[in-house]
Protein backbone atom coordinates (compact mmCIF):
# COMPACT_ATOMS: atom_id res chain seq x y z
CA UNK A 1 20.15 -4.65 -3.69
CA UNK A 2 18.04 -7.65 -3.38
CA UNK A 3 17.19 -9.61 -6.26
CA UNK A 4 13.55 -8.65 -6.88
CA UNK A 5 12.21 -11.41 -9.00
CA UNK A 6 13.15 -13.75 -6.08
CA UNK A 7 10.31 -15.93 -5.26
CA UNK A 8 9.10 -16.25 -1.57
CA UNK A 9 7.23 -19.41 -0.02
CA UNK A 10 3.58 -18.93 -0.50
CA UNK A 11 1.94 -18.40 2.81
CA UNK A 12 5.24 -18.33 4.41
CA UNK A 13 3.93 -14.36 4.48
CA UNK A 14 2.00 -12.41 3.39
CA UNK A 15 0.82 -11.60 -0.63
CA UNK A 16 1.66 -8.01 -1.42
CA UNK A 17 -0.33 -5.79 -2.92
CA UNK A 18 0.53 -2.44 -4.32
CA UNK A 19 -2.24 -0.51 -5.34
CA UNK A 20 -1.55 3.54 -6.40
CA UNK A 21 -3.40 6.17 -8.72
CA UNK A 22 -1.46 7.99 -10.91
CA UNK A 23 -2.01 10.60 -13.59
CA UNK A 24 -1.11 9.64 -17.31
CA UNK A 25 2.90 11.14 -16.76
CA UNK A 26 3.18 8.76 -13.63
CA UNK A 27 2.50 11.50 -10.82
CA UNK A 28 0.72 10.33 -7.64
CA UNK A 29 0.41 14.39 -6.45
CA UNK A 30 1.41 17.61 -7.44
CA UNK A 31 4.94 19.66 -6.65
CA UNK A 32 2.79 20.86 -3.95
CA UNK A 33 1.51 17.67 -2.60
CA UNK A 34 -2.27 17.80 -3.50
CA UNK A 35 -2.68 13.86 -4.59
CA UNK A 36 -7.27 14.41 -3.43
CA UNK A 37 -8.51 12.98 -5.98
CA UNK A 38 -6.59 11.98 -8.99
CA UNK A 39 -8.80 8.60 -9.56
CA UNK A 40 -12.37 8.95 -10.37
CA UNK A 41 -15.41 7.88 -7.91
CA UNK A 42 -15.78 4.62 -9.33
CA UNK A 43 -12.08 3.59 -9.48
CA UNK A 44 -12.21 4.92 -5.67
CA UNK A 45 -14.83 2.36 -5.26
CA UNK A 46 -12.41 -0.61 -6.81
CA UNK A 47 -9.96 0.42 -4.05
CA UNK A 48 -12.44 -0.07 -1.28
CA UNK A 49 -13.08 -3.44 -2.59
CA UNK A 50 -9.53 -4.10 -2.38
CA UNK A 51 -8.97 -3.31 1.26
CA UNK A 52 -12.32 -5.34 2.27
CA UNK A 53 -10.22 -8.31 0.29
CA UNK A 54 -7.24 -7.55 2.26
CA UNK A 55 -5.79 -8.50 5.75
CA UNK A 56 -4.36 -5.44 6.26
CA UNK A 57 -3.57 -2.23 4.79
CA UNK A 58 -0.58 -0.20 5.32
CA UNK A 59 0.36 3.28 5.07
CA UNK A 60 3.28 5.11 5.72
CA UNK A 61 3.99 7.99 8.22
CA UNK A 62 4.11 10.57 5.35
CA UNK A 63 0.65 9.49 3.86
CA UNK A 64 -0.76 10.14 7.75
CA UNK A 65 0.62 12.83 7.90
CA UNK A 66 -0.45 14.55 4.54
CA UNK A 67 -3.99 12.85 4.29
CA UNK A 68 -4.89 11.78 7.90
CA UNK A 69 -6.54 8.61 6.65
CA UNK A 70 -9.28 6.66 8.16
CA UNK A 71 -8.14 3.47 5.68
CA UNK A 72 -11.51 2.28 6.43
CA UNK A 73 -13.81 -0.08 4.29
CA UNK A 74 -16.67 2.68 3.79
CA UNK A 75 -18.10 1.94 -0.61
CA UNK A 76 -18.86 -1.12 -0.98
CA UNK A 77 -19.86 -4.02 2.06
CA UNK A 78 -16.95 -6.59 3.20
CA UNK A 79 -14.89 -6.67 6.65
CA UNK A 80 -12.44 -3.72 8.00
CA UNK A 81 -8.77 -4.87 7.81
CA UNK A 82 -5.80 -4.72 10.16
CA UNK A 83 -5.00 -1.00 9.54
CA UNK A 84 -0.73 -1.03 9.85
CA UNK A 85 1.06 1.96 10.10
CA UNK A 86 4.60 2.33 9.32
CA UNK A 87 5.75 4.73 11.44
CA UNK A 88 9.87 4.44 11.93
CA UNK A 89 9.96 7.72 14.43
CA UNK A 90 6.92 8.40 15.72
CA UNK A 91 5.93 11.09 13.72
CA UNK A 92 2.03 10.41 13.51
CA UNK A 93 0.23 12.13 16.50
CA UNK A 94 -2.46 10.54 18.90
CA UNK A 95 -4.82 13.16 17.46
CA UNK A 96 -4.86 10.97 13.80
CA UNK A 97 -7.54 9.54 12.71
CA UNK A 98 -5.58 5.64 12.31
CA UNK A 99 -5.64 6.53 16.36
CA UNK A 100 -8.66 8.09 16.99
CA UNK A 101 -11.12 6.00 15.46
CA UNK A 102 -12.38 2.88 16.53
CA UNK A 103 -13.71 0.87 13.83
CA UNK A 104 -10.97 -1.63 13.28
CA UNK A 105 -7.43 -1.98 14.74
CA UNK A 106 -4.22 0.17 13.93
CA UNK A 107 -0.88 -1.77 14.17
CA UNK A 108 1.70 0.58 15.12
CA UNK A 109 4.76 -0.16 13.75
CA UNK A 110 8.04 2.00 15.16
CA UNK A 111 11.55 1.43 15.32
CA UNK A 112 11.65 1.83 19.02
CA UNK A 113 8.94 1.24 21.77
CA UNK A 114 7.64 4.96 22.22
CA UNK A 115 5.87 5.73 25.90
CA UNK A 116 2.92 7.87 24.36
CA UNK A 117 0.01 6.09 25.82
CA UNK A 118 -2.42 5.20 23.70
CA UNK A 119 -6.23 3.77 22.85
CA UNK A 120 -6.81 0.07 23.46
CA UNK A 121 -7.58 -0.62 19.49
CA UNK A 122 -4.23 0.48 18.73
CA UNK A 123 -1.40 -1.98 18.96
CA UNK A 124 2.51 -1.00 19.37
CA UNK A 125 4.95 -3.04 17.43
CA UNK A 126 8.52 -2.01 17.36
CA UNK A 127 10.44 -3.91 14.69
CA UNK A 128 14.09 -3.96 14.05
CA UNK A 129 16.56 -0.82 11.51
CA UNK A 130 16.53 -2.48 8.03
CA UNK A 131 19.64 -3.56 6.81
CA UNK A 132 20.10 -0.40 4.67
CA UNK A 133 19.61 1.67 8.73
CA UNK A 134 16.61 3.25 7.03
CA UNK A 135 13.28 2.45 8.20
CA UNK A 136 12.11 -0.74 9.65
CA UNK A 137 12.92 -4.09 8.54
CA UNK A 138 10.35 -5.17 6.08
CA UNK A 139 10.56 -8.62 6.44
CA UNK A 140 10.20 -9.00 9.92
CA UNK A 141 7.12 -6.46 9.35
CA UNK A 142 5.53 -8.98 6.92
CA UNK A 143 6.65 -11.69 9.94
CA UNK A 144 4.63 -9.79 12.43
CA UNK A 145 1.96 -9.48 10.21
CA UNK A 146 1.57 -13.37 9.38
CA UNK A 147 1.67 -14.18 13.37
CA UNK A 148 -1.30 -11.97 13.33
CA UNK A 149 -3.43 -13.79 11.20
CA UNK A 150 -2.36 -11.86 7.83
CA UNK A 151 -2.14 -13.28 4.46
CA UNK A 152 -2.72 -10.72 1.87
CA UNK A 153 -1.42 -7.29 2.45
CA UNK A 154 -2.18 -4.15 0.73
CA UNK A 155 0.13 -1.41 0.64
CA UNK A 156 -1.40 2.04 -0.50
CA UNK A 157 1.53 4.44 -0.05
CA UNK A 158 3.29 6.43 -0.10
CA UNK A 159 5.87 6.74 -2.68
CA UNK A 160 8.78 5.97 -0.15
CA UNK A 161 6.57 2.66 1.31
CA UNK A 162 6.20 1.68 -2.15
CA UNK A 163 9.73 2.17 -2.84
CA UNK A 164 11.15 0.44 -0.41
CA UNK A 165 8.83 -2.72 -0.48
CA UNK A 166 9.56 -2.76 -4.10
CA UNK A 167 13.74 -2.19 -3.74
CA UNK A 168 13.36 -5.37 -0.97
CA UNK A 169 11.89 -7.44 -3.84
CA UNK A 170 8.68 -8.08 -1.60
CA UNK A 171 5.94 -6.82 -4.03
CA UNK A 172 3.50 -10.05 -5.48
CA UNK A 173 0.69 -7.98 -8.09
CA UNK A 174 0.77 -4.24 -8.43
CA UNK A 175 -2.60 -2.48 -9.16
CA UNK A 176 -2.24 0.73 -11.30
CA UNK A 177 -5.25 3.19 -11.69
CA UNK A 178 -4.24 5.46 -14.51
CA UNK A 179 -6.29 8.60 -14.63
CA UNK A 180 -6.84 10.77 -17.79
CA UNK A 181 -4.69 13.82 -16.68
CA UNK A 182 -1.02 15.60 -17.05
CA UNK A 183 0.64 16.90 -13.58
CA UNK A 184 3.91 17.99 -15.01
CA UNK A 185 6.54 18.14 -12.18
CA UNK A 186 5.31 16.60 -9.41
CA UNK A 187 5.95 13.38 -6.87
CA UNK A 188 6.50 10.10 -8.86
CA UNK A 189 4.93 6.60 -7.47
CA UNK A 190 8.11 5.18 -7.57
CA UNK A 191 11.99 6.52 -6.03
CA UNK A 192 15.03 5.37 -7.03
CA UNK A 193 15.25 1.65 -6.93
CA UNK A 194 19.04 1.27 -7.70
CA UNK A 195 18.23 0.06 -11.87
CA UNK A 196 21.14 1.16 -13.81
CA UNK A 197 20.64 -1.45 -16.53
CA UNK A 198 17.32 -2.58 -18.17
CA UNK A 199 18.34 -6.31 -17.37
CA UNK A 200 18.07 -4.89 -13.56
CA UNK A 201 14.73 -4.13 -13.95
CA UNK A 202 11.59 -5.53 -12.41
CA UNK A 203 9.25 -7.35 -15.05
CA UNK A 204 6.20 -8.01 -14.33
CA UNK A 205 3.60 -10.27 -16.23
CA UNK A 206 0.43 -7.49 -17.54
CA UNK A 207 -2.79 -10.09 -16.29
CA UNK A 208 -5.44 -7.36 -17.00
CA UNK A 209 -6.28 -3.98 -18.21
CA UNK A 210 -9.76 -2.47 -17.65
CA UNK A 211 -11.66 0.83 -18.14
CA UNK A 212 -13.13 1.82 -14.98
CA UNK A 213 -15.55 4.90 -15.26
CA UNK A 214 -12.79 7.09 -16.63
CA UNK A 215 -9.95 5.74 -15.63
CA UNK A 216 -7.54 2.89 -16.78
CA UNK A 217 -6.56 0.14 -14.37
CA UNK A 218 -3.93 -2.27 -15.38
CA UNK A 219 -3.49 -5.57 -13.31
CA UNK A 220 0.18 -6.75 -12.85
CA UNK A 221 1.84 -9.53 -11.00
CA UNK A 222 5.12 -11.29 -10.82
CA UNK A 223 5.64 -14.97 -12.16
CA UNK A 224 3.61 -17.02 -9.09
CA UNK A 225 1.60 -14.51 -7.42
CA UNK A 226 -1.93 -15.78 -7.45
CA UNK A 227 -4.59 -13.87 -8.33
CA UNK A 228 -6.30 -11.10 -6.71
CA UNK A 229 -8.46 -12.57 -3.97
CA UNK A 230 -11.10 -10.28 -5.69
CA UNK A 231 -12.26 -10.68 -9.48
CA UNK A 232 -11.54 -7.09 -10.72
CA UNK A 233 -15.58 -5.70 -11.20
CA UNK A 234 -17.84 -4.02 -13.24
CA UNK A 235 -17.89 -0.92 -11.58
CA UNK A 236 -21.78 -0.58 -12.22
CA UNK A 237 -21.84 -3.77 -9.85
CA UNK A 238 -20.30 -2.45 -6.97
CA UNK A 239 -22.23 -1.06 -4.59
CA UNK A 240 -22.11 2.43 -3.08
């Protein structure tokens, strides 16, 4: 397991962002897999502002597949980001909306070139197994990503993308929305990150905690990270 509270260059790639909602027992959906919507309208609104702030935003194949996402700046006004989906198998089909629709580009990421043809705004990028020989390697994604242009990255799920980027030690700030409810058994934010001791742990320094509408969002980063590249609003100042 990589040592998470390694420090990388800055600019060498890109800044990570993590950004998830969760109910107050730390559930990002149900047993069932109904996650639509846990956060409230204007926390919703917050996490449009982050993606317009962003480079690119990244999904993973599971996420496609259970929400069909546009990932799309649509609340408040800024630019569309590089929409990057992690896709090890090819799993997600040309029918999906990261495919379909043509407002900003979709970077395809696989673990092998795949001969599906498909539209012009929608970039293939197959990336090397990870060291672990599950999913692709993360640090050649963030690589790829920085020869495109890309310095802040936001990741928005799901919980094995957020996993995994946090098990490779590659996650700067991590945005929480905490929203006002109890799940019970359901799926957790976070899998197993190999902690067996609390001096394993990752620590993270608590920068800011706001109410937004009904919901709690808490700001964290790791020793370093610089700040959003968005001041964290009063939601009756963001636009709809």
């Amino acid at each position: 397991m990589r040592d998470r509270t390694e420090r990388r260059p800055p600019r060498a790639r890109p800044w990570v962002t993590v950004h998830f909602a969760q109910s107050l027992d730390g559930r990002i959906a149900t047993k069932a897999g109904d996650s639509r919507w846990i956060s409230g309208q204007e926390t919703t609104r917050f996490a449009h502002a982050l993606r317009a702030a962003a480079d690119a935003v990244l999904v993973g194949s599971g996420t496609a597949l259970a929400d069909d996402p546009l990932l799309t700046v649509r609340h408040v006004p800024g630019k569309q980001p590089l929409r990057v989906l992690l896709d090890t198998r090819g799993r997600v089909p040309p029918a999906a909306q990261l495919f379909r629709d043509t407002t900003t580009r979709t970077l395809h990421v696989t673990r092998q070139v795949l001969g599906a043809e498909l539209p012009s705004h929608v970039e293939r990028c197959a990336l090397p197994v990870s060291p672990s020989g599950e999913g692709v390697h993360l640090d050649a994604l963030l690589v790829a990503l920085a020869e495109r242009g890309a310095r802040e990255l936001l990741v928005e799920g799901g919980r094995g993308v957020i996993t995994s980027f946090l098990r490779e030690g590659l996650v700067d700030r991590l945005v929480v929305t905490v929203a006002p409810l109890v799940i019970g058994e359901g799926i957790e934010a976070v899998g197993d990150l190999g902690t067996r001791k609390l001096d394993q742990a990752l620590r993270l320094e608590l920068r800011r905690v706001l109410h937004v509408g009904g919901d709690v969002l808490l700001e964290l980063a790791r020793e370093g990270a610089p700040p959003l590249p968005i001041a964290l609003p009063d939601p009756a100042k963001v636009t709809s």
